[in-house]
Protein backbone atom coordinates (compact mmCIF):
# COMPACT_ATOMS: atom_id res chain seq x y z
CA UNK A 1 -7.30 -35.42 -0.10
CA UNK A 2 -4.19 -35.04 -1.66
CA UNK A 3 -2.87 -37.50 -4.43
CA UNK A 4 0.17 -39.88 -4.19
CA UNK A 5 0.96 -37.32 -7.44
CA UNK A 6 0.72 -34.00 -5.26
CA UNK A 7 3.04 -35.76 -2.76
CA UNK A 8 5.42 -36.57 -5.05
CA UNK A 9 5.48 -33.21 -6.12
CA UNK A 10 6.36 -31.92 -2.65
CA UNK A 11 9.09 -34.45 -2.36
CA UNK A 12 10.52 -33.28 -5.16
CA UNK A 13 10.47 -29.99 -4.22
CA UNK A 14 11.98 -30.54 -1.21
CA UNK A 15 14.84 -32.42 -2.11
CA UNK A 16 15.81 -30.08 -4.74
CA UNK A 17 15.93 -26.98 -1.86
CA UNK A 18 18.26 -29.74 0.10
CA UNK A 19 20.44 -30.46 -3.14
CA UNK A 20 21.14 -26.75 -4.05
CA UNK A 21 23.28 -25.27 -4.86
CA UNK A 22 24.66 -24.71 -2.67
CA UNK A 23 23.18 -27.53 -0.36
CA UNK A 24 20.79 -26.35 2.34
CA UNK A 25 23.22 -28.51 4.91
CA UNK A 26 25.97 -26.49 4.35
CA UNK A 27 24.02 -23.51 4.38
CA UNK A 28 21.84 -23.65 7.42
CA UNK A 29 21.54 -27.34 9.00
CA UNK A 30 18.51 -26.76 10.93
CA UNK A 31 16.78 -26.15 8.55
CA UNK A 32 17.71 -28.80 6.23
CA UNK A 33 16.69 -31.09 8.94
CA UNK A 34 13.12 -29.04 8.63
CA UNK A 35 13.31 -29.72 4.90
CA UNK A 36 14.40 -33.47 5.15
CA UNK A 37 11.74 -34.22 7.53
CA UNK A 38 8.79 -32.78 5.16
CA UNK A 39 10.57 -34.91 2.33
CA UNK A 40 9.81 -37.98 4.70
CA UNK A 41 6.19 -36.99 5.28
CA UNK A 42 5.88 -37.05 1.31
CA UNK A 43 6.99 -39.92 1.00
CA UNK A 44 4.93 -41.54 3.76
CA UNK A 45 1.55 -39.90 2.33
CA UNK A 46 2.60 -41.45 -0.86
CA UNK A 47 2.72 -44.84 0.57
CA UNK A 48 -0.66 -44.04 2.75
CA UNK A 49 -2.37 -42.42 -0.24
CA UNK A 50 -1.59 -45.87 -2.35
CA UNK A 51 -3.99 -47.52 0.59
CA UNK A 52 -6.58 -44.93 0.51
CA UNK A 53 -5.05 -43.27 3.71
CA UNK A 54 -4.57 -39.73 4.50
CA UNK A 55 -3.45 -39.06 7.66
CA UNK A 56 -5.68 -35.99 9.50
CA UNK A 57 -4.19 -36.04 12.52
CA UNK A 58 -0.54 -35.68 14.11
CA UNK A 59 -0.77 -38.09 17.02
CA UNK A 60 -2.57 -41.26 17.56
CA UNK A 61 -3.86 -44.38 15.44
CA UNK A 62 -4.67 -41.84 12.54
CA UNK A 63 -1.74 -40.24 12.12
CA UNK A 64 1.34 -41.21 10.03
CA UNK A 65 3.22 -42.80 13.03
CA UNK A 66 0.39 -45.15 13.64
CA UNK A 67 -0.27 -45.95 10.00
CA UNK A 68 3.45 -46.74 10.22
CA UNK A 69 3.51 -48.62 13.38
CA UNK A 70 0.19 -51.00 11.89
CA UNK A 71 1.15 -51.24 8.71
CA UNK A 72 2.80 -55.14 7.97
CA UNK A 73 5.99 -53.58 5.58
CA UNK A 74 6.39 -50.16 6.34
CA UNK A 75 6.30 -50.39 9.90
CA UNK A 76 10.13 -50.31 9.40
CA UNK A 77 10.10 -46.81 8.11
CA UNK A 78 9.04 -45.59 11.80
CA UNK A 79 12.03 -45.10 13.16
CA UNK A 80 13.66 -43.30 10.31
CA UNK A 81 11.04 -40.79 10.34
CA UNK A 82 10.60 -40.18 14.04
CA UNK A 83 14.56 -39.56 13.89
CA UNK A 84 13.57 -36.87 11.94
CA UNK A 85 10.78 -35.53 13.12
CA UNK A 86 12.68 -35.06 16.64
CA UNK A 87 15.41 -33.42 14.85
CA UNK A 88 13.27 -30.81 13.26
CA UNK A 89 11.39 -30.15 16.24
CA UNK A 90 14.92 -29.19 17.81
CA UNK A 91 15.49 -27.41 14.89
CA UNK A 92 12.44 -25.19 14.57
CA UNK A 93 11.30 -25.01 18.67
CA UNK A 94 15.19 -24.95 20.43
CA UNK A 95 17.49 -22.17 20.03
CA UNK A 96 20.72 -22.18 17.16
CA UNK A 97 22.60 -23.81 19.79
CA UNK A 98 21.05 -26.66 20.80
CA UNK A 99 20.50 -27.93 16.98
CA UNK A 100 24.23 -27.40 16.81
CA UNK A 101 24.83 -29.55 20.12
CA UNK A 102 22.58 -31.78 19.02
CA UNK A 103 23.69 -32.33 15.39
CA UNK A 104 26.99 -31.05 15.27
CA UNK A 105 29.31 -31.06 11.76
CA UNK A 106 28.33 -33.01 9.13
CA UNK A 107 25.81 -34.90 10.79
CA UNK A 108 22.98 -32.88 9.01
CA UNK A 109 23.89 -34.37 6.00
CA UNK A 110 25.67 -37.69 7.07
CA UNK A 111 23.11 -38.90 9.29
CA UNK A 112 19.50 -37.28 8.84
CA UNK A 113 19.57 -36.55 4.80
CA UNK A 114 22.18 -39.49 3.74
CA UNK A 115 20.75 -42.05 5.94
CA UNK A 116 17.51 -41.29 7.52
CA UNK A 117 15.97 -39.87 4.89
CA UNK A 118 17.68 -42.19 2.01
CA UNK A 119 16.11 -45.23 3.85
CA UNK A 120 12.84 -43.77 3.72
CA UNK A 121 13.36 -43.01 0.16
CA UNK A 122 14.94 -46.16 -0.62
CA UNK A 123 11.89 -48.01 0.64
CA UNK A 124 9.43 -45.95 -1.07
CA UNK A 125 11.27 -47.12 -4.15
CA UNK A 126 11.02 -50.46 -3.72
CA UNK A 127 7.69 -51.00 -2.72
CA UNK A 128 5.81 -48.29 -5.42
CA UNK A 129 8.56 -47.25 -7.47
CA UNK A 130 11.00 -43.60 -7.34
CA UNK A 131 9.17 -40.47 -7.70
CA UNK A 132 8.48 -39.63 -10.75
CA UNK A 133 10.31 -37.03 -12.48
């Protein structure tokens, strides 16, 4: 089972790849939105790994959405990172176009890495502290 540690790790890695330069959003949206949802999942298996969780499954009561959906403060993270997780499913199973249709412009950035993902973030913050450096 991975550590809250290793997780951080990864989230760290990923957000660097989204920061640049240049920034992965400006470069190729799609898969920022890849890149920004595995940021979330981090950050969620840091939370879950601070309860003795790790999630083994993708669906169902043992995976992060249900640890989410149960759990009495993060429950409000849910719909942050199912926003993303649709998003990168578009992004990786859907051709160039539909991501585009889908998430045209700026909204990349603006709406899945500035807000989605900065909520989760945020939250992580608060309730165990930033990742550490």
């Amino acid at each position: 089972m991975p550590a809250e540690s290793d997780h951080a790790q990864k989230h760290r890695e990923n957000r660097a790849l989204l920061a640049g330069p240049p920034p992965l959003a400006a470069v190729s949206p799609a898969w920022a939105a890849t890149v920004a949802f595995y940021a979330a999942v981090h950050l969620v298996e840091r939370l879950a790994a601070r309860d003795g969780v790790h999630h083994t499954r993708h669906s169902g009561q043992a995976s992060r959405a249900g640890y989410l959906a149960r759990h009495p403060t993060h429950h409000v993270l849910a719909a942050h990172l199912a926003t993303l997780l649709s998003a990168s499913i578009v992004a990786r199973y859907e051709g160039p176009g539909a991501y585009a249709a889908a998430f045209p412009g700026d909204t990349t950035q603006r709406l899945l890495i500035d807000t989605h993902l900065a909520a989760i973030e945020a939250h992580v913050a608060a309730a165990i502290g930033p990742v550490p450096s």
